[in-house]
C-alpha atoms as a PDB file:
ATOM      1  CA  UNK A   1     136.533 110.534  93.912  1.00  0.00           C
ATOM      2  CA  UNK A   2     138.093 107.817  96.296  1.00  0.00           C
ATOM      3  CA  UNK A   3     135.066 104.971  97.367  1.00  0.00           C
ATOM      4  CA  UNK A   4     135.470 106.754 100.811  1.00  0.00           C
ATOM      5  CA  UNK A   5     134.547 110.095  99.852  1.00  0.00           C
ATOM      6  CA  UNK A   6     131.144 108.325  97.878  1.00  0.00           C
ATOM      7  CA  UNK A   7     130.548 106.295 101.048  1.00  0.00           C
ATOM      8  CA  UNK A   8     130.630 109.516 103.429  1.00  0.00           C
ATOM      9  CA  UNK A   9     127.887 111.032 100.981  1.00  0.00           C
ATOM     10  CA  UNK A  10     125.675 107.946 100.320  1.00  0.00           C
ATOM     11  CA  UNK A  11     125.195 107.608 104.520  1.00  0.00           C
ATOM     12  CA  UNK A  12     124.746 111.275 104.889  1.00  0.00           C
ATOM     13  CA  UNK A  13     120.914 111.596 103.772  1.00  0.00           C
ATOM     14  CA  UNK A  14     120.940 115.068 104.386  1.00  0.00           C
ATOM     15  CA  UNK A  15     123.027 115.336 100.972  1.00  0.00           C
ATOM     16  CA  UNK A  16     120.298 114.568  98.745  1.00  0.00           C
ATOM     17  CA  UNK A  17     117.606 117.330  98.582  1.00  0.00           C
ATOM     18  CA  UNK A  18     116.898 117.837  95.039  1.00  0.00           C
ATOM     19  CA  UNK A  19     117.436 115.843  91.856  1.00  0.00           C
ATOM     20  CA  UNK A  20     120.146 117.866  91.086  1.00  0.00           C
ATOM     21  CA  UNK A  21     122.156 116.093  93.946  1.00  0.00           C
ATOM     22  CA  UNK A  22     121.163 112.284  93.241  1.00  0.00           C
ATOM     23  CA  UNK A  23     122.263 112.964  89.569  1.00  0.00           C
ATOM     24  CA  UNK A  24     125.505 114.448  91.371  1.00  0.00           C
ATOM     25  CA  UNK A  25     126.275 111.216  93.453  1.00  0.00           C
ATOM     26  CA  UNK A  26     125.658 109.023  90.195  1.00  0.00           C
ATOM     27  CA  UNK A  27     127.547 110.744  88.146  1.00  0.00           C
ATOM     28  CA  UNK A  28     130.486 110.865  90.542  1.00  0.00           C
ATOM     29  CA  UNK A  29     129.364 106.665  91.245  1.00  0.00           C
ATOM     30  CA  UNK A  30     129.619 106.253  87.486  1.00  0.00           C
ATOM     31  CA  UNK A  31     133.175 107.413  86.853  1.00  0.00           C
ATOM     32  CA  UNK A  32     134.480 105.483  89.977  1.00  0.00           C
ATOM     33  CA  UNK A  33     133.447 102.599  88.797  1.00  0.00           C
ATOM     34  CA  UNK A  34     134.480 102.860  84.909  1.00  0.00           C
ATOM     35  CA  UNK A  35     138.310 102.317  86.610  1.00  0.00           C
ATOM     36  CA  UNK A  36     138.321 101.489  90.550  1.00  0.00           C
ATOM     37  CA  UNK A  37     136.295  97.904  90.353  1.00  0.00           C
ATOM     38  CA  UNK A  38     138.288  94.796  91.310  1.00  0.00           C
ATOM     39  CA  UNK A  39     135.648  92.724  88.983  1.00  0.00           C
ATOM     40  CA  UNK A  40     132.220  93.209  87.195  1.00  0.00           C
ATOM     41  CA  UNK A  41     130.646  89.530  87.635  1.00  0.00           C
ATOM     42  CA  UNK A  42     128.086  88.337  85.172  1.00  0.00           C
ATOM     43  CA  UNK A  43     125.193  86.095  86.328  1.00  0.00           C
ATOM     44  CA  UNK A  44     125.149  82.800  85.601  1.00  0.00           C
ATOM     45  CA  UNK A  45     121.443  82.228  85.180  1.00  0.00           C
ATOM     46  CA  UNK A  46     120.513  85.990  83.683  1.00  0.00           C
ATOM     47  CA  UNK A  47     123.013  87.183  81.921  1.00  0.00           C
ATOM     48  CA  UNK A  48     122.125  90.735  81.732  1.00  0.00           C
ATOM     49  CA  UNK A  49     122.325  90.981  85.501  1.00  0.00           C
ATOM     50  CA  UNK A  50     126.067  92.199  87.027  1.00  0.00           C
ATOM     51  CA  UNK A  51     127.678  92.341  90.117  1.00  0.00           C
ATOM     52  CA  UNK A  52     130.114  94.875  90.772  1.00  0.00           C
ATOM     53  CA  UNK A  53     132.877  93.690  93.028  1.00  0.00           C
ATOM     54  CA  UNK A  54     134.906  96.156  95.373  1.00  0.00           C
ATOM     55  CA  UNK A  55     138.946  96.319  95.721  1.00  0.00           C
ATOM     56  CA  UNK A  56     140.334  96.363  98.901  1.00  0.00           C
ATOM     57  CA  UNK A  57     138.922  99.768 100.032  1.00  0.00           C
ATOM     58  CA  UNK A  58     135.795  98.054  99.511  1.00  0.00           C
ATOM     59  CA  UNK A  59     136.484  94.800 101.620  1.00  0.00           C
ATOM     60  CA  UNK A  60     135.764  93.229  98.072  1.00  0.00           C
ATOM     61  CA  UNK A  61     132.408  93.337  98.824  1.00  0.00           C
ATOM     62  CA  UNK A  62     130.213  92.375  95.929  1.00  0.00           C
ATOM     63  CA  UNK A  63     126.980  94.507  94.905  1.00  0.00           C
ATOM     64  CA  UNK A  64     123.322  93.357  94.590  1.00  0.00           C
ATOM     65  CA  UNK A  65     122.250  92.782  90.882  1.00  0.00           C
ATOM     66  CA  UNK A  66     122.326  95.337  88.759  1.00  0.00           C
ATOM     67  CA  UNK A  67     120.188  95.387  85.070  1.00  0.00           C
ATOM     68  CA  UNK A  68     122.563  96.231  82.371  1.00  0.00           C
ATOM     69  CA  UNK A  69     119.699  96.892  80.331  1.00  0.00           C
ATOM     70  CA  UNK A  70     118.712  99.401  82.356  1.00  0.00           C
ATOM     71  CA  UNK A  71     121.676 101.227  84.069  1.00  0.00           C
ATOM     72  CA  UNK A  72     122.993 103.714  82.044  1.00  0.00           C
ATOM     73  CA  UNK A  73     127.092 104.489  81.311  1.00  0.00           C
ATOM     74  CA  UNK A  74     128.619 107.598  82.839  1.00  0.00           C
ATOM     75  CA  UNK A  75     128.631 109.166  79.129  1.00  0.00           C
ATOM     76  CA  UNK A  76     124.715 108.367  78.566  1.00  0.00           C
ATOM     77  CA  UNK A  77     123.918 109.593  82.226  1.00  0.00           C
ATOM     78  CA  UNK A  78     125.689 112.546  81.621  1.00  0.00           C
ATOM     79  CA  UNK A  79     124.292 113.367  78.402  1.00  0.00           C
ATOM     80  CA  UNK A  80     120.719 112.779  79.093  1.00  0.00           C
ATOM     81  CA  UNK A  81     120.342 115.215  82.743  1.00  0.00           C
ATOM     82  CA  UNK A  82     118.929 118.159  81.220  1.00  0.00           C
ATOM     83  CA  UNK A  83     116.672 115.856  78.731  1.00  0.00           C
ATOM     84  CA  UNK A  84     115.370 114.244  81.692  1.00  0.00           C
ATOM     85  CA  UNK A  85     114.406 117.371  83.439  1.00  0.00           C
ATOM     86  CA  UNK A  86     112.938 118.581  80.582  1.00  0.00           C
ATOM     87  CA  UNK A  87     110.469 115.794  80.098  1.00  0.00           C
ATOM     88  CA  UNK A  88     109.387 116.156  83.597  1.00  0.00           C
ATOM     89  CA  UNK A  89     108.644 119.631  83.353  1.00  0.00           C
ATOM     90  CA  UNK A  90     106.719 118.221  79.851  1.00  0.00           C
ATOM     91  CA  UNK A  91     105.220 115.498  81.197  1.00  0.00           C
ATOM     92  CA  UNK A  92     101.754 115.647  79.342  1.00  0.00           C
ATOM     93  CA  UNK A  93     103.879 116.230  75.746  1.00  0.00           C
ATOM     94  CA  UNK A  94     104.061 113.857  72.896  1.00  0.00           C
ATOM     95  CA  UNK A  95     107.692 114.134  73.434  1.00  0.00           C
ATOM     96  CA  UNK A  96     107.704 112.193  76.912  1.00  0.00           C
ATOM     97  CA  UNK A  97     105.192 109.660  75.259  1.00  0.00           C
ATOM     98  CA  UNK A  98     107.890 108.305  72.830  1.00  0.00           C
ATOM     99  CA  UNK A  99     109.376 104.782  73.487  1.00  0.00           C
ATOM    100  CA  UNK A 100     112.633 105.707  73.641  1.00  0.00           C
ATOM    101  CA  UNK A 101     111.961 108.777  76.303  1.00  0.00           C
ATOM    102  CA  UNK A 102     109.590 106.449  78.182  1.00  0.00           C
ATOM    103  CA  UNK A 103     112.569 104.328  78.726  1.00  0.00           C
ATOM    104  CA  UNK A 104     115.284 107.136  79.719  1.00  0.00           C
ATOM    105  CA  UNK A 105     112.966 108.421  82.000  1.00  0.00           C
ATOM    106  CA  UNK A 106     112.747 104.789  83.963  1.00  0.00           C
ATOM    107  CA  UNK A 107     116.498 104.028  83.034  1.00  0.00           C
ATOM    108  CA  UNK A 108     117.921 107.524  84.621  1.00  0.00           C
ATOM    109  CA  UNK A 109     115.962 107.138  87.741  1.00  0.00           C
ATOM    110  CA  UNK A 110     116.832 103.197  88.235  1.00  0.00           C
ATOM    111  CA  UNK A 111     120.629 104.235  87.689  1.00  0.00           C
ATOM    112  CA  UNK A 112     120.147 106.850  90.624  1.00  0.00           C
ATOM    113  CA  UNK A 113     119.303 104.605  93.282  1.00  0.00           C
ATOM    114  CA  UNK A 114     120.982 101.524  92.234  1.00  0.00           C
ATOM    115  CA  UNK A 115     124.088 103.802  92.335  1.00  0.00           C
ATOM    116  CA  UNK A 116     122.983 104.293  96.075  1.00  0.00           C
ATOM    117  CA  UNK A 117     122.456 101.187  96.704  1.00  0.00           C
ATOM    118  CA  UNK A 118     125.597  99.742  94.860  1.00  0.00           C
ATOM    119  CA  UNK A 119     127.650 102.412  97.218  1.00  0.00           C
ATOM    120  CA  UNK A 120     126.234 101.090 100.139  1.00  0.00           C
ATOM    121  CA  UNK A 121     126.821  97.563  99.496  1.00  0.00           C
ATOM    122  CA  UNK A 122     130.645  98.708 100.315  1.00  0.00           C
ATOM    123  CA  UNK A 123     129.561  99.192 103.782  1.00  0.00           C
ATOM    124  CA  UNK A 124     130.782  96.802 105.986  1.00  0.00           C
ATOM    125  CA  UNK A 125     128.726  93.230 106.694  1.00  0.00           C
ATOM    126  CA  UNK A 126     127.261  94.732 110.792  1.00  0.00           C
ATOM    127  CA  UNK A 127     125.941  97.738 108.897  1.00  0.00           C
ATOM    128  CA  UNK A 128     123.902  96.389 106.523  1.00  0.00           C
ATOM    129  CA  UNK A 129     120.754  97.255 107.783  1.00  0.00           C
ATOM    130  CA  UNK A 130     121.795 100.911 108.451  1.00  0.00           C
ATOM    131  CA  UNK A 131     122.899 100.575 104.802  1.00  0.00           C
ATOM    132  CA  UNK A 132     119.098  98.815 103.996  1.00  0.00           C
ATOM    133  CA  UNK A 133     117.468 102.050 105.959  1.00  0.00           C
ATOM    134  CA  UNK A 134     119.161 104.673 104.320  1.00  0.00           C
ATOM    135  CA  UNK A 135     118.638 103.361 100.824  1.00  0.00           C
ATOM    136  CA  UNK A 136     114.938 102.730 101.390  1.00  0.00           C
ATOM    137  CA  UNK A 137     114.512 106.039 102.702  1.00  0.00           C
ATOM    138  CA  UNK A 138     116.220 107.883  99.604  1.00  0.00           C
ATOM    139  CA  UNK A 139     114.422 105.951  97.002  1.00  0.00           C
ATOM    140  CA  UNK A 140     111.253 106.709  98.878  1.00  0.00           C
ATOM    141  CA  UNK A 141     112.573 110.566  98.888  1.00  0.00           C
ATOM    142  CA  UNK A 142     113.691 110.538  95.275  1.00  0.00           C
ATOM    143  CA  UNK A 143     110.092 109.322  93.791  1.00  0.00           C
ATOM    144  CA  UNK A 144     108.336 112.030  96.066  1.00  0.00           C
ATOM    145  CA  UNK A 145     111.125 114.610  94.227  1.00  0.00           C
ATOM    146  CA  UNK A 146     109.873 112.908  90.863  1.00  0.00           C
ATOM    147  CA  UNK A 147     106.458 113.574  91.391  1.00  0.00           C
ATOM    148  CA  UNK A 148     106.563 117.140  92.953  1.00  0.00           C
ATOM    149  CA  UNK A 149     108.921 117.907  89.671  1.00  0.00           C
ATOM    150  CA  UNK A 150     105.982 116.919  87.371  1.00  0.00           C
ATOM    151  CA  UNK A 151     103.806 119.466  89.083  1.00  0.00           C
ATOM    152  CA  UNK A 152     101.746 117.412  91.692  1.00  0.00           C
ATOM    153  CA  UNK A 153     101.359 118.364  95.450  1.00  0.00           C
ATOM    154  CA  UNK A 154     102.797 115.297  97.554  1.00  0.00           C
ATOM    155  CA  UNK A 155     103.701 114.399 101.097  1.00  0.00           C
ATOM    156  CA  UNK A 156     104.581 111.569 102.945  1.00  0.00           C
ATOM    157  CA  UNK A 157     102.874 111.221 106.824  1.00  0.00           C
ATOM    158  CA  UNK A 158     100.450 109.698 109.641  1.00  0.00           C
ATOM    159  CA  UNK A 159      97.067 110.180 108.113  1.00  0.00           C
ATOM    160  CA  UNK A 160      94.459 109.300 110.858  1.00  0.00           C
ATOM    161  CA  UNK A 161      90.932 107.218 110.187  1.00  0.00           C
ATOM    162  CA  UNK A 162      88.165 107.335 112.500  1.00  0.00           C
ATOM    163  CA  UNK A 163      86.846 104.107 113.898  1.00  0.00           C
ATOM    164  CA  UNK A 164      82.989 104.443 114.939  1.00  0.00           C
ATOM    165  CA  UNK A 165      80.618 102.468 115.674  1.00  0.00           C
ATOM    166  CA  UNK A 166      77.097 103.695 114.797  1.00  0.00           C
ATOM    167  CA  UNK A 167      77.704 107.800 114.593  1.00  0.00           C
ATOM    168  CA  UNK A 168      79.991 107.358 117.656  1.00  0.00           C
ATOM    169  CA  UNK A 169      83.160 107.494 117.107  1.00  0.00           C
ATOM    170  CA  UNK A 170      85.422 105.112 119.183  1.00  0.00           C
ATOM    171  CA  UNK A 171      89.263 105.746 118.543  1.00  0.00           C
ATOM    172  CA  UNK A 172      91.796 106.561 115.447  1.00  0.00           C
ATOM    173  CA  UNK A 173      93.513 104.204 113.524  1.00  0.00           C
ATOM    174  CA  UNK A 174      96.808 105.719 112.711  1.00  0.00           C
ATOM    175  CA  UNK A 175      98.590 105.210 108.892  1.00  0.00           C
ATOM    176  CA  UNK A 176     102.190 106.161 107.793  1.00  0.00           C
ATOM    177  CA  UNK A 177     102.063 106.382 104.614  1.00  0.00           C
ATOM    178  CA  UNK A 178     105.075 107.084 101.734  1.00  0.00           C
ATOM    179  CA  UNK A 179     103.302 109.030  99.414  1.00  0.00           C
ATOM    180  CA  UNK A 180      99.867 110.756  99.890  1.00  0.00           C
ATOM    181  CA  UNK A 181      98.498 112.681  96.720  1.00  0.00           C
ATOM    182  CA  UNK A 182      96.983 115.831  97.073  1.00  0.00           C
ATOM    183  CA  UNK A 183      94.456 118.311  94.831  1.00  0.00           C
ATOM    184  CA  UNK A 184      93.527 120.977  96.426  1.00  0.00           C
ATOM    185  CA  UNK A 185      94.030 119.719  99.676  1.00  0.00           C
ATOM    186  CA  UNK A 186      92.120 116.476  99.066  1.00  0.00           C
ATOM    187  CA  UNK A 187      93.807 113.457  99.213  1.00  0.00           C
ATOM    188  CA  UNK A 188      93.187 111.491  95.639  1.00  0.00           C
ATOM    189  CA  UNK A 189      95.785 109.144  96.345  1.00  0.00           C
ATOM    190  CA  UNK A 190      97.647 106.835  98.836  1.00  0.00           C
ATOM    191  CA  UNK A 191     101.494 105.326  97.646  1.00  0.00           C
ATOM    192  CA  UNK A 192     104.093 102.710  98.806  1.00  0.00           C
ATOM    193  CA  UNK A 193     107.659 103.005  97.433  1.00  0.00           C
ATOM    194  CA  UNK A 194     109.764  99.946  98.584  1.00  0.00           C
ATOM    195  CA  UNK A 195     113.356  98.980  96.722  1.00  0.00           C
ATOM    196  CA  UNK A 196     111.434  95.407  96.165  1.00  0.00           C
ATOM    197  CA  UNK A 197     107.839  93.589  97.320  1.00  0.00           C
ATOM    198  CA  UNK A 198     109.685  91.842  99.538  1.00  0.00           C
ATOM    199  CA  UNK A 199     107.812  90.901 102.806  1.00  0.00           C
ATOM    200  CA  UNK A 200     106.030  93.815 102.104  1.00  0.00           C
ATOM    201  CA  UNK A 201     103.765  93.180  99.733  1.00  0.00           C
ATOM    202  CA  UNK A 202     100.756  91.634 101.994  1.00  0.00           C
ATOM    203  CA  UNK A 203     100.787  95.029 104.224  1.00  0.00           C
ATOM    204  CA  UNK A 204      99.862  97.112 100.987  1.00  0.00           C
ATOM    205  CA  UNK A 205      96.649  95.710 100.048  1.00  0.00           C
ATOM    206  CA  UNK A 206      95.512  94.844 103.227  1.00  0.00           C
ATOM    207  CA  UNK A 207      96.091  98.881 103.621  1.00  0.00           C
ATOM    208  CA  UNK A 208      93.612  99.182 100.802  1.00  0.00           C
ATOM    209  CA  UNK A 209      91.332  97.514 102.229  1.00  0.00           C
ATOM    210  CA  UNK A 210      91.337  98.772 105.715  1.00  0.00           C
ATOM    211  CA  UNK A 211      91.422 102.431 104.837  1.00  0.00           C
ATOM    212  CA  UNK A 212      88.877 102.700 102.111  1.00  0.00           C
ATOM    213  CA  UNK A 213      86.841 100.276 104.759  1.00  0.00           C
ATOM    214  CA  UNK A 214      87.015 102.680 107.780  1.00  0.00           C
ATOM    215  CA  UNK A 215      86.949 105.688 105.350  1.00  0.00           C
ATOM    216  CA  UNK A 216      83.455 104.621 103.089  1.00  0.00           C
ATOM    217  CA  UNK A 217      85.003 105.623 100.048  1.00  0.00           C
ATOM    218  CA  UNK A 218      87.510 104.211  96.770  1.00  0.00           C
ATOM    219  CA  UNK A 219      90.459 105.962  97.651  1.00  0.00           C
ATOM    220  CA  UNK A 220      92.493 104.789  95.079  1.00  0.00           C
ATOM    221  CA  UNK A 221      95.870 102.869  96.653  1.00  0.00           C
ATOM    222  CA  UNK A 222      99.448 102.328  94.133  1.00  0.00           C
ATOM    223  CA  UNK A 223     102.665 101.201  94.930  1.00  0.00           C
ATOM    224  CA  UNK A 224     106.069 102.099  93.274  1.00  0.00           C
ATOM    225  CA  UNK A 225     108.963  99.096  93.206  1.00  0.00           C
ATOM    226  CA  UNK A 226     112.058  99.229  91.920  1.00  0.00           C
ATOM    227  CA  UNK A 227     112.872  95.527  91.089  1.00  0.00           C
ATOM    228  CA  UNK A 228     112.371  92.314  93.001  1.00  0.00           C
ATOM    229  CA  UNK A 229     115.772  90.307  92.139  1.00  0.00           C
ATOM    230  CA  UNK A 230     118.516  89.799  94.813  1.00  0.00           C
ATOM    231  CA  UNK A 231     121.812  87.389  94.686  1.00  0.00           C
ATOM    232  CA  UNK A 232     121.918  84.138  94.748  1.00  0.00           C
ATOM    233  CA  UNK A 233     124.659  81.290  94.831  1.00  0.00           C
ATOM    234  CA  UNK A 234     128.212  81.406  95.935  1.00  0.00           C
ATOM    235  CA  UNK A 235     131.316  83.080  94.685  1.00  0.00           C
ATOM    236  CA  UNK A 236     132.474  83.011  91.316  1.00  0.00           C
ATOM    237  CA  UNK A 237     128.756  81.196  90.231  1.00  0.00           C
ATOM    238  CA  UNK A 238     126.423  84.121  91.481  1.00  0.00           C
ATOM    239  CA  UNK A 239     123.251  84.216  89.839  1.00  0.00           C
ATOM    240  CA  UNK A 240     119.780  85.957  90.542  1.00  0.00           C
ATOM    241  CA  UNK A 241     116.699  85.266  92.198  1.00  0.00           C
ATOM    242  CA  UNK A 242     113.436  86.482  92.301  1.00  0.00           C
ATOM    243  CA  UNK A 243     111.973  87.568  95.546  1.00  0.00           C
ATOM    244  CA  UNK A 244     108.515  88.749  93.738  1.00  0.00           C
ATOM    245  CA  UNK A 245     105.400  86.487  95.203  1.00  0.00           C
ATOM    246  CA  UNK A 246     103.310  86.112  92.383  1.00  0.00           C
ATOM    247  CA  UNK A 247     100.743  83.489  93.976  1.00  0.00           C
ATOM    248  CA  UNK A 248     100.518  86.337  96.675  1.00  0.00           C
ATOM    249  CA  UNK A 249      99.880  89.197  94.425  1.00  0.00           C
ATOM    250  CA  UNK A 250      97.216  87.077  92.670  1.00  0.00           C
ATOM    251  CA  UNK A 251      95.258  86.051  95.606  1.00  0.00           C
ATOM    252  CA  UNK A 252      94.920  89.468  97.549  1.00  0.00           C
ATOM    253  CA  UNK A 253      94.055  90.745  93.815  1.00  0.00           C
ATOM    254  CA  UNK A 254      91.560  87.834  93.571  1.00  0.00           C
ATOM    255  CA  UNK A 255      90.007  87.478  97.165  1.00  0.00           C
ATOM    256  CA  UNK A 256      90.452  91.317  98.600  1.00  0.00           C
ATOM    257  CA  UNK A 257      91.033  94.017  96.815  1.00  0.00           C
ATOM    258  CA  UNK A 258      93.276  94.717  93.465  1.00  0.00           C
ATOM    259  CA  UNK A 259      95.772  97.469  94.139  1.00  0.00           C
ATOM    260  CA  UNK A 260      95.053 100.758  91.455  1.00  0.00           C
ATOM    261  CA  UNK A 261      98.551 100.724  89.995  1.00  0.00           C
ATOM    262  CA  UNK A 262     101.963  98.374  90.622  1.00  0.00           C
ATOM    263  CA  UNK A 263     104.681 100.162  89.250  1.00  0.00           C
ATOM    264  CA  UNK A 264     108.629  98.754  88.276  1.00  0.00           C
ATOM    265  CA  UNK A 265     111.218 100.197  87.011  1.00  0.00           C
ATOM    266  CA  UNK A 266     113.297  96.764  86.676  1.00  0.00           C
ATOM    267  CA  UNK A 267     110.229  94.541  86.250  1.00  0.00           C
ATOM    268  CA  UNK A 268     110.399  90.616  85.924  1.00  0.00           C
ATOM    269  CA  UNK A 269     109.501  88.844  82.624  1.00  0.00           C
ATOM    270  CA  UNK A 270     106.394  87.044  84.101  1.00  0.00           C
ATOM    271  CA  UNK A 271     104.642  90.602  85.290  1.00  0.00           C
ATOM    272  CA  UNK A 272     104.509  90.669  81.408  1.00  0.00           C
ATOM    273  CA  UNK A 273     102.693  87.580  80.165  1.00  0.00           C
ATOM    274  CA  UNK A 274     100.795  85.816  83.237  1.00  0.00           C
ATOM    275  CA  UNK A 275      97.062  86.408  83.609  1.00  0.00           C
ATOM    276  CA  UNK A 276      96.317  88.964  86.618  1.00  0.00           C
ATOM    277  CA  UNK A 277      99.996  90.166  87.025  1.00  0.00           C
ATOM    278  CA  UNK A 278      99.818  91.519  83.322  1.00  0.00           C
ATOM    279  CA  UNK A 279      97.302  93.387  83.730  1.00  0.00           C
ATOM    280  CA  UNK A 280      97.993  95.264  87.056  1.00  0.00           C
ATOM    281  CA  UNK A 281     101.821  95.287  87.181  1.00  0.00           C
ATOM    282  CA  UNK A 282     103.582  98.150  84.681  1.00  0.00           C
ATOM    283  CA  UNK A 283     106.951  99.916  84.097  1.00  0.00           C
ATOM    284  CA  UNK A 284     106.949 103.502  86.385  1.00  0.00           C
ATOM    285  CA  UNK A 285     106.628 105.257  82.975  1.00  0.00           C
ATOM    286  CA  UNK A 286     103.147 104.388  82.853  1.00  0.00           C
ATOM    287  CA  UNK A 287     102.634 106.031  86.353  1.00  0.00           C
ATOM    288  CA  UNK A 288     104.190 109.462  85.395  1.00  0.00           C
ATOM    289  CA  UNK A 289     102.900 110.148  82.250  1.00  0.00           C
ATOM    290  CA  UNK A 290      99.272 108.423  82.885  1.00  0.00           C
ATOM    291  CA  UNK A 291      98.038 106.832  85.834  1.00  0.00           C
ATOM    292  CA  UNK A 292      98.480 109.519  88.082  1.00  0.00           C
ATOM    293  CA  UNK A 293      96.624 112.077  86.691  1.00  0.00           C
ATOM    294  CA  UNK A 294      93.470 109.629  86.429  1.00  0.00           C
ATOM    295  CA  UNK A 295      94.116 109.308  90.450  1.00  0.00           C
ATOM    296  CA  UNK A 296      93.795 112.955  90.732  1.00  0.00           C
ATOM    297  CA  UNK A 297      90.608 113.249  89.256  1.00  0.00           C
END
């Protein structure tokens, strides 16, 4: 398939429905890529990081960062579809709790939508926040697919809070949220999916707090990342950066309100050993196979 052809799917949202057609587009991703790259660039500062660089169909645009560690090869992504389905639809098994299925399950998702993203980074420079849009919106679409696969009732939507004061009630305070969590009709659960914390982070705890303010109740609040790195330096010495905040994440955990789950599925070697961000930031894995069903409770 000519970068054209992957282009005219990866901007057409309306072609990705079901898993079935994200693990279609990174497959066919995955096999351009083994032969059509002009260069794969490796970061100067962390060397498991790689930039893919485009030929001239591709403007010789060069991709955001991509985790060698985590993206898997054509023959591996291949391989491992129908394993990864089937420890969805097993979720609660000792099979899924292995390290090594633990980690395809991140790994296969991560390649999905950094195969998305990588795709759109072709686009031309003027549409890169069309490009930006579409790629939030399908990672945001692809987690919701994830968790309706494991058997849990989701939606995304405008959930209304009452503001009163006394027993009167005043006006509505209107939320759009990514994910909202259902049992039996109850919402147990409120989510955030963003492609990084970017600029975004500060919104999702002060969400906490407002909503489980106005509502009187614990309503537990998560959000789902999928790394915080970006490019950095000019060409031919590219390197990465972190856009994570950590002094940020600390003091809204501190001073308001700790979030109930932050989830990565490229997470940054500090969410790992510093005090506070160790102990509230984990791989999605943990999300899938545990976390969420305590929220449903």
């Amino acid at each position: 398939m000519k970068l054209k052809s992957i282009l005219n799917i990866a901007t057409d949202k309306h072609k990705f429905q079901s898993i079935a057609d994200y693990a279609k587009f990174c497959l066919n991703y995955l096999e351009f890529i083994k032969t059509n790259l002009q260069a794969v660039i490796v970061s100067q500062n962390e060397n498991h990081y790689r930039f893919f660089q485009y030929k001239k169909d591709g403007a010789y645009n060069v991709t955001r960062p991509i985790n060698s560690n985590l993206m898997l090869s054509y023959e591996n992504f291949e391989s491992n579809q129908n394993k990864f389905i089937h420890l969805l639809l097993n979720i609660k098994s000792k099979e899924s709790k292995l390290k090594a299925n633990r980690k395809l399950l991140n790994d296969f998702i991560y390649t999905c939508q950094q195969s998305i993203g990588a795709a759109l980074d072709a686009l031309p420079a003027n549409k890169s926040n069309t490009a930006r849009k579409i790629n939030g919106d399908l990672f945001e679409r692809l987690i919701r697919l994830i968790i309706k696969k494991v058997g849990i009732e989701v939606t995304e939507g405008t959930i209304s809070l009452p503001v009163k004061i006394g027993d009167a009630e005043v006006f509505k305070m209107y939320y759009q949220h990514d994910l909202i969590l259902k049992n039996d009709e109850t919402t147990k659960a409120i989510g955030s999916v963003k492609t990084s914390s970017k600029d975004r982070i500060d919104k999702i705890f002060v969400d906490k707090f407002l909503y489980n303010r106005l509502t009187d109740n614990e309503t537990p609040h998560f959000a789902i990342f999928l790394n915080d790195v970006q490019r950095k330096g000019k060409e031919g010495k590219y390197g990465i950066k972190a856009t994570f905040l950590p002094g940020h994440f600390k003091g809204y955990t501190i001073k308001l309100n700790p979030l109930d789950g932050v989830y990565y599925f490229d997470i940054r070697p500090n969410m790992a050993t510093e005090d506070i961000l160790k102990d509230h930031i984990k791989t999605f894995d943990n999300f899938i196979i545990k976390d969420v069903w305590k929220f449903l409770q």
